[in-house]
C-alpha atoms as a PDB file:
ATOM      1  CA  UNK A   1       0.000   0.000   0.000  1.00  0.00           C
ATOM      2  CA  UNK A   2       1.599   2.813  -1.207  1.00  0.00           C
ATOM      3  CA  UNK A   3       1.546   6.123   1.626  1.00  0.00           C
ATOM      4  CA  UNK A   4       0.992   9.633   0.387  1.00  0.00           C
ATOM      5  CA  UNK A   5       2.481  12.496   1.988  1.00  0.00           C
ATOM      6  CA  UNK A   6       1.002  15.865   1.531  1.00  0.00           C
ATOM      7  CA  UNK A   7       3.068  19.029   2.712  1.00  0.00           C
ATOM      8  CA  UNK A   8       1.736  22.203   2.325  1.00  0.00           C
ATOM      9  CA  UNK A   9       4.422  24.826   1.636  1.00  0.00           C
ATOM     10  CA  UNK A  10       4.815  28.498   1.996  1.00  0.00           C
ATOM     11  CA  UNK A  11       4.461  31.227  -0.465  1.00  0.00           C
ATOM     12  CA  UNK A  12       8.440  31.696  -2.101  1.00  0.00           C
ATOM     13  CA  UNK A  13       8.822  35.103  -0.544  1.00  0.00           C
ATOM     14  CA  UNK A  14       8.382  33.697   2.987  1.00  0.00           C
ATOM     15  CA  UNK A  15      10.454  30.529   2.239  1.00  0.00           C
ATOM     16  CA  UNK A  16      12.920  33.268   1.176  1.00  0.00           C
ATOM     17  CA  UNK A  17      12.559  34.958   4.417  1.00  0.00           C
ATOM     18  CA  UNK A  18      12.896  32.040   6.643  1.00  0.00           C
ATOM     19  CA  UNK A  19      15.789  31.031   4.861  1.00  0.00           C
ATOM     20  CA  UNK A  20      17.703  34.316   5.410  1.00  0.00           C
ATOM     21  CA  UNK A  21      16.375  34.371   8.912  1.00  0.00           C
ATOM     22  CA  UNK A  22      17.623  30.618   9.119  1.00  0.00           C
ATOM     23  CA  UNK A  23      21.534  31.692   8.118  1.00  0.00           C
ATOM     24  CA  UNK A  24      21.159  35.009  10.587  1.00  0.00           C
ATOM     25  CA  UNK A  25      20.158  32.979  13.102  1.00  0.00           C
ATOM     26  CA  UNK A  26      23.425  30.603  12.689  1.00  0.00           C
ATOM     27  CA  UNK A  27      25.589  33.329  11.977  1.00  0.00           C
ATOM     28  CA  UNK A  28      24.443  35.622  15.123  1.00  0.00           C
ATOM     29  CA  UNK A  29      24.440  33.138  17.613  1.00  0.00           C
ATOM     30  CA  UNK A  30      27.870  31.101  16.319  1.00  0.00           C
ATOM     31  CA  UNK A  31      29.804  33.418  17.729  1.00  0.00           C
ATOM     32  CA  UNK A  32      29.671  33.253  22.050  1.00  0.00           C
ATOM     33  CA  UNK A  33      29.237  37.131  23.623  1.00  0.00           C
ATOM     34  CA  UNK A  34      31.798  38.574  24.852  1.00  0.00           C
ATOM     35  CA  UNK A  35      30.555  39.247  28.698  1.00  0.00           C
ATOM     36  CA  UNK A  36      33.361  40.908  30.255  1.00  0.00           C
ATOM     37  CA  UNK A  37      32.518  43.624  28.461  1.00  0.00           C
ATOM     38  CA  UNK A  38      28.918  43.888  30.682  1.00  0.00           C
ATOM     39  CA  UNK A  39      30.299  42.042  33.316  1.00  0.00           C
ATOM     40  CA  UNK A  40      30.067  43.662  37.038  1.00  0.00           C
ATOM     41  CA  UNK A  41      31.935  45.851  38.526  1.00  0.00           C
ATOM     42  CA  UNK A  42      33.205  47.739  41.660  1.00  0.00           C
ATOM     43  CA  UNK A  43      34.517  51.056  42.140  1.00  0.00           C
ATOM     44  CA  UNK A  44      37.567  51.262  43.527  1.00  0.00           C
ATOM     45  CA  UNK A  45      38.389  52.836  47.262  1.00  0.00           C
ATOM     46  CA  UNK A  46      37.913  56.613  46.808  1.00  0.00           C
ATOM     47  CA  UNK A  47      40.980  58.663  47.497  1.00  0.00           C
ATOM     48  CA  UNK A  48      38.920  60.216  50.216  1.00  0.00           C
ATOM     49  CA  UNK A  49      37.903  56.748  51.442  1.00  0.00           C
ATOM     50  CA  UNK A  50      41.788  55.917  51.630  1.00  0.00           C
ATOM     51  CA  UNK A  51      42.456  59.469  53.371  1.00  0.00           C
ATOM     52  CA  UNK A  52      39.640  58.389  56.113  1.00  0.00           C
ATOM     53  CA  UNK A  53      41.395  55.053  56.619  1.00  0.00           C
ATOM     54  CA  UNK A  54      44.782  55.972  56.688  1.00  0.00           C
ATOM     55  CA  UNK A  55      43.786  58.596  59.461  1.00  0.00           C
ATOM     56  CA  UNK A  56      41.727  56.025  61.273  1.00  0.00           C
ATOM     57  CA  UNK A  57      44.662  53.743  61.396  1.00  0.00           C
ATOM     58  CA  UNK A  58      47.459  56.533  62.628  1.00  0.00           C
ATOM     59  CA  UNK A  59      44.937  57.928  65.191  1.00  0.00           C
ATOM     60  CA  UNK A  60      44.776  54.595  67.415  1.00  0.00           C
ATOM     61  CA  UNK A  61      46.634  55.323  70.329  1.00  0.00           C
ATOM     62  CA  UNK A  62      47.084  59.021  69.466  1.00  0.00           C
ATOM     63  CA  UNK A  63      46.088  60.012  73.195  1.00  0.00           C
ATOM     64  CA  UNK A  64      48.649  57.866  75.030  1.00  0.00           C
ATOM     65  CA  UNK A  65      51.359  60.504  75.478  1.00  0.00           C
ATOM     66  CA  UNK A  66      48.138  62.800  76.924  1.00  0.00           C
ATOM     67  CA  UNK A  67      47.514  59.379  78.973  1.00  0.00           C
ATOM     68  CA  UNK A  68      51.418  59.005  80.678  1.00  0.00           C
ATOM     69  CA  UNK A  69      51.746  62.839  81.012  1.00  0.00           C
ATOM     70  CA  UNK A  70      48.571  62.793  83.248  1.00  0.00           C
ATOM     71  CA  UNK A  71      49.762  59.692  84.993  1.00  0.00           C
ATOM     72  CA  UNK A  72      52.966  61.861  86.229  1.00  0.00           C
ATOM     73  CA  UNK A  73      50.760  64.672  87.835  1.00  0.00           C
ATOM     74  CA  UNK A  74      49.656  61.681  90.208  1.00  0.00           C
ATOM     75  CA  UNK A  75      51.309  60.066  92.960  1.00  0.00           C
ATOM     76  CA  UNK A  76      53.408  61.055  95.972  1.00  0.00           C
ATOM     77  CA  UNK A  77      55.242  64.477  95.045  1.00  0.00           C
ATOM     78  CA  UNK A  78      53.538  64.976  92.024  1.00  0.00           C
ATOM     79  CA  UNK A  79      52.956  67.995  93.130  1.00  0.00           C
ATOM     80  CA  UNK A  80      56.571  69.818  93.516  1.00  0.00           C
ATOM     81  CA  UNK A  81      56.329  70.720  89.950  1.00  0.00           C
ATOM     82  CA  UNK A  82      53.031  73.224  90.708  1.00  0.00           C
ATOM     83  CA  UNK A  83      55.142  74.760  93.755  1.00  0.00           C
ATOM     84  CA  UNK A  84      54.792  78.592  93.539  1.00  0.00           C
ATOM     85  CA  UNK A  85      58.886  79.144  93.250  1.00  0.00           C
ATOM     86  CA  UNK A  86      57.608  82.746  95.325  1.00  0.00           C
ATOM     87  CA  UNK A  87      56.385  80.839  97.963  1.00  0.00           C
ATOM     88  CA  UNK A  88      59.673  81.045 100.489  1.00  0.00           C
ATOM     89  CA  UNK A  89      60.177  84.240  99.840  1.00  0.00           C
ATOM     90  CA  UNK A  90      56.450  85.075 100.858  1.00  0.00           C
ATOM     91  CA  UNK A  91      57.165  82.841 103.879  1.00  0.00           C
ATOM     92  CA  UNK A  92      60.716  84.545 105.010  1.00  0.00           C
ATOM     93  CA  UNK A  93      58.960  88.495 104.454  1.00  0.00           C
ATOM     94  CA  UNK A  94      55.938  86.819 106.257  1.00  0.00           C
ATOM     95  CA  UNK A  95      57.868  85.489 109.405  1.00  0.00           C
ATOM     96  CA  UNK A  96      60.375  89.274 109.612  1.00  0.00           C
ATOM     97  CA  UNK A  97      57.091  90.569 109.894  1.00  0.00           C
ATOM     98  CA  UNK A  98      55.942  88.747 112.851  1.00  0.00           C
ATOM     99  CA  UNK A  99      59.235  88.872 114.037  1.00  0.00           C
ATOM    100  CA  UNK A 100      59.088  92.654 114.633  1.00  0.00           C
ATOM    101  CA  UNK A 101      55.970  92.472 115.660  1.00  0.00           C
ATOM    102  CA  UNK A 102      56.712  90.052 118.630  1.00  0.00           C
ATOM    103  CA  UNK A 103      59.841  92.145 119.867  1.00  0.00           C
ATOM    104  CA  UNK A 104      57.884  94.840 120.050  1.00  0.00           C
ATOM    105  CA  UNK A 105      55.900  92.769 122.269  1.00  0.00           C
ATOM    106  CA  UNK A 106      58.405  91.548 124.742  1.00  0.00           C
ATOM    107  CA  UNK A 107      59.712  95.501 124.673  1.00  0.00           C
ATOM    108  CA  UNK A 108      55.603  96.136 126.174  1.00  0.00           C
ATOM    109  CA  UNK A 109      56.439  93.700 128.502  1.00  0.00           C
ATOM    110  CA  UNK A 110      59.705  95.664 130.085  1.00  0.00           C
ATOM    111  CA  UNK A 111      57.716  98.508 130.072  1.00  0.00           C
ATOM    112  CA  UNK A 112      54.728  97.196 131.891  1.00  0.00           C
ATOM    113  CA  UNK A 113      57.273  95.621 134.184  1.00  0.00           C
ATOM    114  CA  UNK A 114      59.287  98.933 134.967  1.00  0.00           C
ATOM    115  CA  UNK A 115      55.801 100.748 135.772  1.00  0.00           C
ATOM    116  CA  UNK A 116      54.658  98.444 138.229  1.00  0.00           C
ATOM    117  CA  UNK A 117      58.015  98.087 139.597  1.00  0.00           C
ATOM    118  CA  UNK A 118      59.353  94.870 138.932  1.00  0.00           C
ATOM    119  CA  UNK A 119      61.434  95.688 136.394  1.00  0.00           C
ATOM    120  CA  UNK A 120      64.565  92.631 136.159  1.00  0.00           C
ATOM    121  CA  UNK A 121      62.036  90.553 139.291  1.00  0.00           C
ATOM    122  CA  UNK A 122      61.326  87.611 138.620  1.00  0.00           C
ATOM    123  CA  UNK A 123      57.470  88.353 137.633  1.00  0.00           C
ATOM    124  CA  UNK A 124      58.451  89.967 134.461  1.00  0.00           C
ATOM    125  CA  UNK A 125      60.576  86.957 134.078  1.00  0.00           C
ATOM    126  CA  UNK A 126      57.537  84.960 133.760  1.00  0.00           C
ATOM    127  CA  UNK A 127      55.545  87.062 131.599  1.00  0.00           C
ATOM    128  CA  UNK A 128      58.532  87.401 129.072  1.00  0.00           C
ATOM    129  CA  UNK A 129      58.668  83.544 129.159  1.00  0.00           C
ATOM    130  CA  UNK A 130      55.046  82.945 128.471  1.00  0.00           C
ATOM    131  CA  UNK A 131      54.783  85.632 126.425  1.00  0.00           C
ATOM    132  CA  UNK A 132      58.074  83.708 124.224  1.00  0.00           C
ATOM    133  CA  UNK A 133      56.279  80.836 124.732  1.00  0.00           C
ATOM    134  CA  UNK A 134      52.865  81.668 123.019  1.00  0.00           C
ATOM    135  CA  UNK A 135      54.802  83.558 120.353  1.00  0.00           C
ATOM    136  CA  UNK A 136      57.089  80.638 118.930  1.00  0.00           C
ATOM    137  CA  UNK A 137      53.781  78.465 118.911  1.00  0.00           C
ATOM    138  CA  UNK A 138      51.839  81.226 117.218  1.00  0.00           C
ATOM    139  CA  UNK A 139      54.939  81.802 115.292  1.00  0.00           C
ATOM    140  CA  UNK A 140      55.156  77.972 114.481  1.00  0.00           C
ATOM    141  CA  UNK A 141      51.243  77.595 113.453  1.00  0.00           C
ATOM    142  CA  UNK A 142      51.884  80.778 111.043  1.00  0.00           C
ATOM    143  CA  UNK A 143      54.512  79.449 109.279  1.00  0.00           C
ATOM    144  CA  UNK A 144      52.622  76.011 109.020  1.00  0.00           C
ATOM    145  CA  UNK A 145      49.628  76.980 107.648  1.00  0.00           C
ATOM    146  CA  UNK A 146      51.892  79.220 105.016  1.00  0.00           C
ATOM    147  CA  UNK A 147      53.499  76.145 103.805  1.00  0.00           C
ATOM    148  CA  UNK A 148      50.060  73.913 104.124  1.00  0.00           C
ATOM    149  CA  UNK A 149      48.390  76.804 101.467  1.00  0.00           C
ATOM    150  CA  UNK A 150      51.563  76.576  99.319  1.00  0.00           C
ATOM    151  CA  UNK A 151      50.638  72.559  98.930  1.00  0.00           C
ATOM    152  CA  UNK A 152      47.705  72.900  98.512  1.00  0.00           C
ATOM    153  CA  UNK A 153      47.304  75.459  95.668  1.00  0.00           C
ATOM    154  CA  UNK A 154      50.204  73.254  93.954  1.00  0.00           C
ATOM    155  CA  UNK A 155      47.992  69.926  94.491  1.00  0.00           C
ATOM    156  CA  UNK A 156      45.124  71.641  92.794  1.00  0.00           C
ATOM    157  CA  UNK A 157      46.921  72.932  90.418  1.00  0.00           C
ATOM    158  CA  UNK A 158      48.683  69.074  89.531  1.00  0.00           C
ATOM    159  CA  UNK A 159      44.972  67.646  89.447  1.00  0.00           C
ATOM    160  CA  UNK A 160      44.089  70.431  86.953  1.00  0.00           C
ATOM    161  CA  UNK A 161      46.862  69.897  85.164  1.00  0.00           C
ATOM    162  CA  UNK A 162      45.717  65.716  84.554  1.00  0.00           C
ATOM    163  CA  UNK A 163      42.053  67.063  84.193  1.00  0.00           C
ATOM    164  CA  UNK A 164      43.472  69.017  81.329  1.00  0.00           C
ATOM    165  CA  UNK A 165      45.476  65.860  79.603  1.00  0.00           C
ATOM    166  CA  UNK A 166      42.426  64.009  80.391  1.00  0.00           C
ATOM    167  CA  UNK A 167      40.754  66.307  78.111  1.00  0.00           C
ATOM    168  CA  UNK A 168      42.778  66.746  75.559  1.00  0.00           C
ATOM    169  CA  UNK A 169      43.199  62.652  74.992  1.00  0.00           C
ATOM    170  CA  UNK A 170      39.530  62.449  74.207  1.00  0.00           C
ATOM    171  CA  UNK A 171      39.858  65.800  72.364  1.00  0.00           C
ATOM    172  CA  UNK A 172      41.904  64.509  69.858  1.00  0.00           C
ATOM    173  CA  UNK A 173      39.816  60.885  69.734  1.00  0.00           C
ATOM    174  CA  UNK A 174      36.989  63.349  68.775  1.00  0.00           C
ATOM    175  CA  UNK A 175      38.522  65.596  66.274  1.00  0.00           C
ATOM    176  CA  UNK A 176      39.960  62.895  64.261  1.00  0.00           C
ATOM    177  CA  UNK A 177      37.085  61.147  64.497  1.00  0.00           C
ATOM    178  CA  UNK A 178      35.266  63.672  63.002  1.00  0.00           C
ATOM    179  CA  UNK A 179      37.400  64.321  60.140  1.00  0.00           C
ATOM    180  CA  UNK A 180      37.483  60.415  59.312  1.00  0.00           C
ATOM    181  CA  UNK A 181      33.622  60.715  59.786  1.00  0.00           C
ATOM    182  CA  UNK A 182      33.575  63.598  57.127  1.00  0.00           C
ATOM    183  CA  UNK A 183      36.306  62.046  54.639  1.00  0.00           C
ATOM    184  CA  UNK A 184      34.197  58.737  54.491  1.00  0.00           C
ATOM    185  CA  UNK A 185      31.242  60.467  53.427  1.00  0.00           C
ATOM    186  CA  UNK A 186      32.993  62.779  50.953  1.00  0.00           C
ATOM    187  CA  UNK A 187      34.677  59.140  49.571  1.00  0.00           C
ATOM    188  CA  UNK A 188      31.281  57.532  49.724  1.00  0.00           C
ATOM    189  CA  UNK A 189      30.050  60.155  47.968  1.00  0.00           C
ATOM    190  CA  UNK A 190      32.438  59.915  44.691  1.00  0.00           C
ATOM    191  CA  UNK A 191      32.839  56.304  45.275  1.00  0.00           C
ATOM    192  CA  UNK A 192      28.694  56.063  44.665  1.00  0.00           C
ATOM    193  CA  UNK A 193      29.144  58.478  41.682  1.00  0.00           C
ATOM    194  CA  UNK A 194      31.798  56.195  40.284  1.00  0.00           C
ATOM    195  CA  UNK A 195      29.834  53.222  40.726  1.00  0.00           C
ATOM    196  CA  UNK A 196      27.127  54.760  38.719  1.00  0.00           C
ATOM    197  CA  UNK A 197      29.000  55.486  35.955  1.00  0.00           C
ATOM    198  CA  UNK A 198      30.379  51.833  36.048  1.00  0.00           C
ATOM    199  CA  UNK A 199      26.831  50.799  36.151  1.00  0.00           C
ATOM    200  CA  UNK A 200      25.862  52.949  33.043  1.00  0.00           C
ATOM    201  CA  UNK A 201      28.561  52.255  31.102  1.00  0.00           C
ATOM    202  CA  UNK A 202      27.953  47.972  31.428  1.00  0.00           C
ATOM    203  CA  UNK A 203      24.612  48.784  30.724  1.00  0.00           C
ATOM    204  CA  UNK A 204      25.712  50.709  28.096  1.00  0.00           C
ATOM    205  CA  UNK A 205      28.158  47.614  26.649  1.00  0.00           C
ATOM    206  CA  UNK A 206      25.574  45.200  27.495  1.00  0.00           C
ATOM    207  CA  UNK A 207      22.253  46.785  25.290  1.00  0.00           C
ATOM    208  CA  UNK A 208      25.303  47.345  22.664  1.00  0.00           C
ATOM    209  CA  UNK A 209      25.825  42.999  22.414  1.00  0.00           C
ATOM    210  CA  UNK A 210      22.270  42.321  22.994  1.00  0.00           C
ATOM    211  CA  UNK A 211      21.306  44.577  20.020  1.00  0.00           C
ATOM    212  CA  UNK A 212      21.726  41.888  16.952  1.00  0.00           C
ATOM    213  CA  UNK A 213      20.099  39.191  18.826  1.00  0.00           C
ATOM    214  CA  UNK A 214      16.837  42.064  19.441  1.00  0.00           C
ATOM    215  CA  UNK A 215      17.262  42.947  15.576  1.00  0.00           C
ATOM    216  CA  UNK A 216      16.839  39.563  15.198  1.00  0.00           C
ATOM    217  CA  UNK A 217      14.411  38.486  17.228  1.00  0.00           C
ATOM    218  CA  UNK A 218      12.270  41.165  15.882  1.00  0.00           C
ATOM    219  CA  UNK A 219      12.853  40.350  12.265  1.00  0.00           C
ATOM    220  CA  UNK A 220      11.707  36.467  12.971  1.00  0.00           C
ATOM    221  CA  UNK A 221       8.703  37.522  14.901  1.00  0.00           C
ATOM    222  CA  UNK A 222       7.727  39.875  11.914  1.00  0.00           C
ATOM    223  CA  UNK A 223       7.834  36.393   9.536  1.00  0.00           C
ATOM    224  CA  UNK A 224       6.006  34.450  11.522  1.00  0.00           C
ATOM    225  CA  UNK A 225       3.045  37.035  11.538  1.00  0.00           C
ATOM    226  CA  UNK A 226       3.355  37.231   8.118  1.00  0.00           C
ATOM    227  CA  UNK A 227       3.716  33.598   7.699  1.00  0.00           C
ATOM    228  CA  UNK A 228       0.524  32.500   9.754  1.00  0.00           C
ATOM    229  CA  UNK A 229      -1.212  35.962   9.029  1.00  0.00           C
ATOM    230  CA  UNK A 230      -1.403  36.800  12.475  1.00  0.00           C
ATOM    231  CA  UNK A 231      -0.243  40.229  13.766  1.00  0.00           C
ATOM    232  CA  UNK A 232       2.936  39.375  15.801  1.00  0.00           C
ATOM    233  CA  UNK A 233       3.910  40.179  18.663  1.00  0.00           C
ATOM    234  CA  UNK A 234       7.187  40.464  20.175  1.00  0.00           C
ATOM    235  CA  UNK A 235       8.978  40.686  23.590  1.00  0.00           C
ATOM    236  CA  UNK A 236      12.263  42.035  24.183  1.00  0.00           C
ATOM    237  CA  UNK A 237      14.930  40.506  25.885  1.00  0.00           C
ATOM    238  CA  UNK A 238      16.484  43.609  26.961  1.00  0.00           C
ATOM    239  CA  UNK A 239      15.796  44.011  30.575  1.00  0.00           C
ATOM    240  CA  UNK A 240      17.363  46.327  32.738  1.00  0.00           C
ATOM    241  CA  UNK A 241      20.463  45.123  34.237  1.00  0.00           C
ATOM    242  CA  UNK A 242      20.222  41.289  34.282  1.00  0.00           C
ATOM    243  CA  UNK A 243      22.776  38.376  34.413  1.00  0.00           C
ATOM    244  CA  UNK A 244      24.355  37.678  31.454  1.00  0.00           C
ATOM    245  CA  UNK A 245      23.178  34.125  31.857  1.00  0.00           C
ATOM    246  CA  UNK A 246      19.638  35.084  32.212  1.00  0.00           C
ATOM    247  CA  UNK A 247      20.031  37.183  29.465  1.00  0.00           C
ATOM    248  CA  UNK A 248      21.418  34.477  27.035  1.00  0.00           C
ATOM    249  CA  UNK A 249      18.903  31.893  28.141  1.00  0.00           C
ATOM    250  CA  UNK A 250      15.786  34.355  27.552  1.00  0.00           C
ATOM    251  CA  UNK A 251      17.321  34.938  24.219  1.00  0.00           C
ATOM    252  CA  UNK A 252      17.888  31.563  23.188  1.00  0.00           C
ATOM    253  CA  UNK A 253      14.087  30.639  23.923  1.00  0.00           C
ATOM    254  CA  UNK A 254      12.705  33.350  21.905  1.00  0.00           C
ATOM    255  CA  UNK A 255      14.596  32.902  19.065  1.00  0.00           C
ATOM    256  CA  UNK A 256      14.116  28.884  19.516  1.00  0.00           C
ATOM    257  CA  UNK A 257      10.536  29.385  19.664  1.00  0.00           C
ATOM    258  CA  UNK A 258      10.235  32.326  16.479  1.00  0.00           C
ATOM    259  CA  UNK A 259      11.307  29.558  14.725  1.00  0.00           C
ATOM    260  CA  UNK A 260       9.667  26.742  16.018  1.00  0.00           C
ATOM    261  CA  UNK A 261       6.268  29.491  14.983  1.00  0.00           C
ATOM    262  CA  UNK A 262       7.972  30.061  11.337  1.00  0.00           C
ATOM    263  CA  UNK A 263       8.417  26.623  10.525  1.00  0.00           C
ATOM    264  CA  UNK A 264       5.806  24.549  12.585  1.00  0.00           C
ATOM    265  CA  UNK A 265       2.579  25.207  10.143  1.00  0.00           C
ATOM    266  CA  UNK A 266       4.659  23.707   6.937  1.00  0.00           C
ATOM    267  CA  UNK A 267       5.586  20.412   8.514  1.00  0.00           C
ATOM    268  CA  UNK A 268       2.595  18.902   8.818  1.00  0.00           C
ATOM    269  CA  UNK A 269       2.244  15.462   7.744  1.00  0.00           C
ATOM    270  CA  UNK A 270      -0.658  12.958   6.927  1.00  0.00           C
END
């Protein structure tokens, strides 16, 4: 029994148009994209960004010679260096003053003495005892208390003097962190710009290789409307920023499928 085959064939001008679609297609996709062109990529380390780190880095431990110099103005005798170098010669004017003043108290005494009469007795020798007595204790407490002030003002002044390093060890933390602060952002700033740029010009590369597989991919969607007498319709495989394997395999299935629509209503067989 002899079998008939009946195949139903295009008009010419569409077999001529799948045809040159057919050796496109093989000559467009033969050779593989070049993706490093599109491939990603990362801004480098803005000069700014460097500046920031570099400054972080030499700023640890900036505050340690604030640290030991307030650790001397501690301690046993750390406060001799705050002595006013005045202060004995406030002390010496301080005791000829009550010096004089305490002869011319034992002169009163004589004189008292000589009125009542017992001038060189012994009751004036008690008064000008007691009276010498009191006076080198007053003199004593005077002299005391000079040198207790002196310390004082110099201890004060050696606790001021570590409240100040104190200070100015954090001070510095602070300043330099705020300039490493401000030089990051600056660096972020260009850094972001860069990366933009980057960004626009893969995009740029990218839409640039993808652009004879769209040509394409237009052109066989346009035959296969005209080939089934359908109005086509047509999706493009340019997306914003995607992989380039997503991007290949999306292209690869509408151009595999164009054709499968071009050629599938002439291979029918009975």
């Amino acid at each position: 029994m002899a079998v008939q085959q009946q195949q139903m064939l295009p008009p010419q001008y569409v077999e001529d148009l799948q045809k040159d679609y057919g050796k496109q297609l093989t000559a467009t996709t033969a050779t593989p994209l070049d993706t490093t062109k599109f491939a990603p990529t990362v801004a480098g380390q803005d000069p700014y960004q460097a500046q920031a780190y570099n400054l972080a880095g030499s700023g640890i431990g900036a505050y340690q010679p604030y640290i030991t110099q307030a650790a001397a103005y501690t301690g046993p005798g750390s406060q001799s260096a705050f002595m006013s170098p005045y202060q004995q010669d406030v002390i010496d004017a301080t005791m000829a003053e009550y010096d004089t003043q305490a002869a011319k108290g034992m002169s009163g005494i004589g004189q008292l003495a000589a009125q009542s009469g017992n001038l060189g007795g012994g009751r004036e020798g008690v008064m000008r005892s007691e009276y010498q007595n009191k006076s080198d204790m007053n003199r004593a407490l005077l002299q005391s208390g000079l040198l207790q002030q002196g310390f004082g003002q110099a201890q004060k002044a050696a606790q001021q003097a570590y409240m100040n390093q104190m200070q100015m060890g954090q001070g510095i933390q602070q300043f330099q962190a705020a300039d490493v602060a401000a030089l990051g952002q600056m660096g972020a700033t260009q850094q972001a710009q860069a990366q933009a740029q980057l960004d626009a010009q893969r995009e740029q590369n990218r839409m640039a290789a993808y652009e004879p597989y769209e040509r394409l991919g237009y052109l066989g969607s346009g035959i296969a409307s005209i080939a089934s007498g359908m109005p086509g319709q047509y999706q493009s495989t340019v997306t914003p920023n995607p992989t380039p394997l997503q991007t290949a395999l999306g292209t690869g299935s509408v151009l595999s499928g164009i054709y499968g629509n071009i050629m599938g209503p002439y291979r029918t067989q009975r």
